[in-house]
C-alpha atoms as a PDB file:
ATOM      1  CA  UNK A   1      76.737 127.535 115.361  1.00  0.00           C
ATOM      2  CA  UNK A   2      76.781 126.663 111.655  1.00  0.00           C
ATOM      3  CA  UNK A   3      78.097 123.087 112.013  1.00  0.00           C
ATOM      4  CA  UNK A   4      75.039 121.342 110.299  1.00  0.00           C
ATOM      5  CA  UNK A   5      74.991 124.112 107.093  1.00  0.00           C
ATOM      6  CA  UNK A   6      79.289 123.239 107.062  1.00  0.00           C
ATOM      7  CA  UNK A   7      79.019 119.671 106.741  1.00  0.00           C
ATOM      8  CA  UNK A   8      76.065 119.582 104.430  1.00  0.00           C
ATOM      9  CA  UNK A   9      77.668 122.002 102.364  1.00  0.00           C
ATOM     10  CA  UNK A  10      81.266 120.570 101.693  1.00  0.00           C
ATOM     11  CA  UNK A  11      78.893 117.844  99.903  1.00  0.00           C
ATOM     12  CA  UNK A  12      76.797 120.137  97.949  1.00  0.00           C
ATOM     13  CA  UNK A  13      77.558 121.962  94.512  1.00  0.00           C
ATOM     14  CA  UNK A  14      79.866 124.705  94.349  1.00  0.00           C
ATOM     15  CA  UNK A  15      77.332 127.255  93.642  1.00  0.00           C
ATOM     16  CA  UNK A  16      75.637 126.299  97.164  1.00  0.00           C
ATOM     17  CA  UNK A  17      79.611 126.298  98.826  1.00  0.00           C
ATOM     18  CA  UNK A  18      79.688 129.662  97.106  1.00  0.00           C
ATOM     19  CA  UNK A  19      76.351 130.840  98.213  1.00  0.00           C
ATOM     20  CA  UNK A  20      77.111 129.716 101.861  1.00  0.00           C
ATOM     21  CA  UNK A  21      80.333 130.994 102.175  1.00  0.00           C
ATOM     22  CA  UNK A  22      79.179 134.813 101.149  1.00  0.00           C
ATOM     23  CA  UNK A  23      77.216 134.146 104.201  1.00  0.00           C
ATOM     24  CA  UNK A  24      80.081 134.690 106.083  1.00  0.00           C
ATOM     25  CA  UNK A  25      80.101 130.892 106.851  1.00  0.00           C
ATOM     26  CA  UNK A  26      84.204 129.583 106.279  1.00  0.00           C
ATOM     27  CA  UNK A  27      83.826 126.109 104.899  1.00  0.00           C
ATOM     28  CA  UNK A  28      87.860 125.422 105.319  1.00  0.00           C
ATOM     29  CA  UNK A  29      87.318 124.965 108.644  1.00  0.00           C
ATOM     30  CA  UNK A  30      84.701 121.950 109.669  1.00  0.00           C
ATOM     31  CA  UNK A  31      85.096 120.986 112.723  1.00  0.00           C
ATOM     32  CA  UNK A  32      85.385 124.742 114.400  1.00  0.00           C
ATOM     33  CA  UNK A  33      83.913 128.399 114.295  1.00  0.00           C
ATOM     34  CA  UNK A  34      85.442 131.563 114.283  1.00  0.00           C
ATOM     35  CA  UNK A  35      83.151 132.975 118.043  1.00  0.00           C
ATOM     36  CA  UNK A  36      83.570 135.902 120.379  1.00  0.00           C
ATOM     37  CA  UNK A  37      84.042 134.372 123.739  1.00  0.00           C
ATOM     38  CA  UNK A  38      82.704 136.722 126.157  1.00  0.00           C
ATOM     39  CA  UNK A  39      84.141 136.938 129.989  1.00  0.00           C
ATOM     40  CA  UNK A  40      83.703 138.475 133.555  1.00  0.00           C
ATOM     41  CA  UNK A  41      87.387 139.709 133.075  1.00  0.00           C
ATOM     42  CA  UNK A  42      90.846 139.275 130.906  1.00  0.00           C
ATOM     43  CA  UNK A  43      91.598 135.767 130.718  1.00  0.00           C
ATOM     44  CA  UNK A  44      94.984 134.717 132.691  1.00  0.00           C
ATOM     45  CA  UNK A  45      97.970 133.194 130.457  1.00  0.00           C
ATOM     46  CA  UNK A  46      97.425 129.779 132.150  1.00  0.00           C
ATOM     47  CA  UNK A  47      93.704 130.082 131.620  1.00  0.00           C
ATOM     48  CA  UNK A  48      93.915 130.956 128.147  1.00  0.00           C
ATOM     49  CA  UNK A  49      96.742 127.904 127.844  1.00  0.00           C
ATOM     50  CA  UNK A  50      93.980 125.272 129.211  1.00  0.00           C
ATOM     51  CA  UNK A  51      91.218 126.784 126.672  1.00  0.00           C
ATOM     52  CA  UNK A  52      94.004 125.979 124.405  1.00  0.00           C
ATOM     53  CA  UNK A  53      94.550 122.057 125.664  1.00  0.00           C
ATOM     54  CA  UNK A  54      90.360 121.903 125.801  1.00  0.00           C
ATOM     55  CA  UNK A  55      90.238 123.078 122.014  1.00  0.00           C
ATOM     56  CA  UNK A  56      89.199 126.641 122.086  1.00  0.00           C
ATOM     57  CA  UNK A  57      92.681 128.871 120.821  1.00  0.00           C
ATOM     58  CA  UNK A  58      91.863 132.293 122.750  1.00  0.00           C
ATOM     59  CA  UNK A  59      93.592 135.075 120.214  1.00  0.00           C
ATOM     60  CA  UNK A  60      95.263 136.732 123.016  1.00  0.00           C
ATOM     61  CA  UNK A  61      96.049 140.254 121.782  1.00  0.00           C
ATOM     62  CA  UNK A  62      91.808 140.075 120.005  1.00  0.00           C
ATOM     63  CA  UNK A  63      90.660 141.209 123.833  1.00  0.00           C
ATOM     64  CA  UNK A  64      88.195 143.972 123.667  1.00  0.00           C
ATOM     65  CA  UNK A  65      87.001 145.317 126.837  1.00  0.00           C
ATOM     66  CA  UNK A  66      83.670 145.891 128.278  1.00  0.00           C
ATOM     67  CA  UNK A  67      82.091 149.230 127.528  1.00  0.00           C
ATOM     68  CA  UNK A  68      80.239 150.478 130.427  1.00  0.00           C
ATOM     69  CA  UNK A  69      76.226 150.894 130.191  1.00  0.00           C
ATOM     70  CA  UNK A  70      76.435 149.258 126.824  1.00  0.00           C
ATOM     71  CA  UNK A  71      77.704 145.611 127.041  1.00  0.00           C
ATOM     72  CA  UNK A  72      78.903 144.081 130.464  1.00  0.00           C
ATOM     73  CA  UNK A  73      81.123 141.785 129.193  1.00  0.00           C
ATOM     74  CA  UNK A  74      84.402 142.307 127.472  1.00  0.00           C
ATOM     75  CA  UNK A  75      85.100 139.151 124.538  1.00  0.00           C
ATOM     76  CA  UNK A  76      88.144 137.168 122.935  1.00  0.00           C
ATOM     77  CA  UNK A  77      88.237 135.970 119.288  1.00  0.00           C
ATOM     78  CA  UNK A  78      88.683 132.504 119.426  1.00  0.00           C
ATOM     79  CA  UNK A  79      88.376 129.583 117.563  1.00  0.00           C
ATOM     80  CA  UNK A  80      86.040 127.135 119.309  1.00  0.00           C
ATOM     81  CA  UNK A  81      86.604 123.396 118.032  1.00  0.00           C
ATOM     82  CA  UNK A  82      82.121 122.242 118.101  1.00  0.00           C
ATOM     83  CA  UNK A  83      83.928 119.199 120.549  1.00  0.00           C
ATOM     84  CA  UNK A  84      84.967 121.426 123.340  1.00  0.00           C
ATOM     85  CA  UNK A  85      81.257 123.183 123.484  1.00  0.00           C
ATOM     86  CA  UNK A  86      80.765 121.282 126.589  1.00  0.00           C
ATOM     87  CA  UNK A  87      84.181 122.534 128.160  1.00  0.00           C
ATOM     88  CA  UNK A  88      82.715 126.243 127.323  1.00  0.00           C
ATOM     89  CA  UNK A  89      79.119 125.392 128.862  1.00  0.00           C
ATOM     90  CA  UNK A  90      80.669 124.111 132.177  1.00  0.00           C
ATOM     91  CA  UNK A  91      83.813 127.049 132.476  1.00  0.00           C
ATOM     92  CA  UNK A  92      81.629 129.655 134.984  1.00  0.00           C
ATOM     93  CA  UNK A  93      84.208 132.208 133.234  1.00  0.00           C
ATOM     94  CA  UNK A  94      82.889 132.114 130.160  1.00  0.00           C
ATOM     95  CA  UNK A  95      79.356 134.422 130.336  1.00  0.00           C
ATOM     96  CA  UNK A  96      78.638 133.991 126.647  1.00  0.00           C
ATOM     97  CA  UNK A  97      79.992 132.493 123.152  1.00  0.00           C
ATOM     98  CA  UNK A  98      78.655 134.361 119.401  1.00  0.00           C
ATOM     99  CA  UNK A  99      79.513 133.200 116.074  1.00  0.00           C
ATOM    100  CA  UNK A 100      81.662 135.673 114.340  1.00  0.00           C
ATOM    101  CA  UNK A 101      80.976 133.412 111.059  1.00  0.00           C
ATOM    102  CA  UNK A 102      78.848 136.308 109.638  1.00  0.00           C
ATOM    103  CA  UNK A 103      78.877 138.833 106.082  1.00  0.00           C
ATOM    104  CA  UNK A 104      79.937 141.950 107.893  1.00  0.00           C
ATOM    105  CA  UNK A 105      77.477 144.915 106.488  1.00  0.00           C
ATOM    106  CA  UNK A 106      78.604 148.614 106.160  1.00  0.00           C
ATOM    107  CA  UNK A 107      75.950 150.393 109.298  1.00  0.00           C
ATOM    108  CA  UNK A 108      77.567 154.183 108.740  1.00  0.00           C
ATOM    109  CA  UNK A 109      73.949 155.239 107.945  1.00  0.00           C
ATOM    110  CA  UNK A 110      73.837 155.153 112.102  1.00  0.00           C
ATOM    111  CA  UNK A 111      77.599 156.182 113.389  1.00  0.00           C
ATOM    112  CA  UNK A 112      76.569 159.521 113.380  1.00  0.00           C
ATOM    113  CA  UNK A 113      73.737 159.538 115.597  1.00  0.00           C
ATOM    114  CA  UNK A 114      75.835 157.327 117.896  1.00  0.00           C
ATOM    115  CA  UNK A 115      79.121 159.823 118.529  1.00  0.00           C
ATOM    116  CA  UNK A 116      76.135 162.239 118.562  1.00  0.00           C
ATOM    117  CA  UNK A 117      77.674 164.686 115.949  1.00  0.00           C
ATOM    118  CA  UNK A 118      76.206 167.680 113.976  1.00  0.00           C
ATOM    119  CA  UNK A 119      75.614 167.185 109.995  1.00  0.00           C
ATOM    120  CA  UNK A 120      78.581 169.384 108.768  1.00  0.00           C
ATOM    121  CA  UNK A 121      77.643 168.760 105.416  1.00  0.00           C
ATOM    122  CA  UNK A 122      74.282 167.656 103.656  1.00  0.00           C
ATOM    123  CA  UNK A 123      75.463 167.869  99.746  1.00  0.00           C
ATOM    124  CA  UNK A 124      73.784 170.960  98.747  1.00  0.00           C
ATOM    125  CA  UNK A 125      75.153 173.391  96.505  1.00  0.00           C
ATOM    126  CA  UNK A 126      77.470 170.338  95.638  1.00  0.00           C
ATOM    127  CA  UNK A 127      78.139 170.059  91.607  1.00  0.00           C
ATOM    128  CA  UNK A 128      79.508 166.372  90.197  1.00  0.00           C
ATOM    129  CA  UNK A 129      79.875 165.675  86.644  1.00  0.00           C
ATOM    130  CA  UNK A 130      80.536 162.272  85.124  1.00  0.00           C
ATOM    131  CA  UNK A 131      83.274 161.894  82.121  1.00  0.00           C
ATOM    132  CA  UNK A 132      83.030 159.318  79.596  1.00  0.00           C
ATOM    133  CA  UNK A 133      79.198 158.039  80.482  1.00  0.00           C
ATOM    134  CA  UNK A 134      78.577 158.062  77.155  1.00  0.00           C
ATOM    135  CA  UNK A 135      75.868 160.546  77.699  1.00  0.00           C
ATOM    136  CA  UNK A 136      75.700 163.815  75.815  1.00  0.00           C
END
């Protein structure tokens, strides 16, 4: 949880704010996180109303299910208030909570090798030209 770098930031210099922020770290919100709450199984309506009351808003239609012999667990987004970490320690539904406060990264380089698909095309035999470079 980034609750330390938040609070020390919103007193530092903008190019720190700046620098912390590209970090995937959102200062507008202090006192909570942007997590992936991961759970045994969909969350009910009345359970995700109490996780609601304790603090933590479950973004209902954000469920993504568990993918069998690669993660167990399927996860919520959610906004987890730092207060109600307790609540989530103690709540034997709750398996595991991430921090989705993160600078995403392109990994393409790998998605072929995971859907396990043929190179088509390698770029051979390909010819590009640039217009207006400036180079003659």
């Amino acid at each position: 949880m980034h609750q330390k770098e938040k609070k020390r930031a919103l007193k530092a210099p903008k190019s720190y704010q700046k620098r912390i922020e590209s970090a995937g770290i959102r200062l507008n919100s202090p006192n909570s996180e942007a997590c992936a709450l991961y759970v045994d199984a969909p969350l009910s309506p009345e359970e995700i109303q109490e996780f609601g009351n304790r603090g933590v808003t479950v973004f209902e239609d954000q469920w993504v299910p568990p993918v069998p012999g690669k993660h167990p667990y399927g996860f919520y987004l959610a906004e987890v208030e730092y207060s109600s970490l307790n609540f989530i320690r103690s709540n034997p539904s709750i398996q595991r909570l991430e921090s989705t406060e993160i600078a995403a990264e392109p990994t393409n380089n790998s998605g072929a090798a995971l859907i396990q698909v043929d190179d088509v095309r390698d770029g051979s035999g390909v010819t590009t030209a640039r217009n207006g470079t400036g180079v003659n």
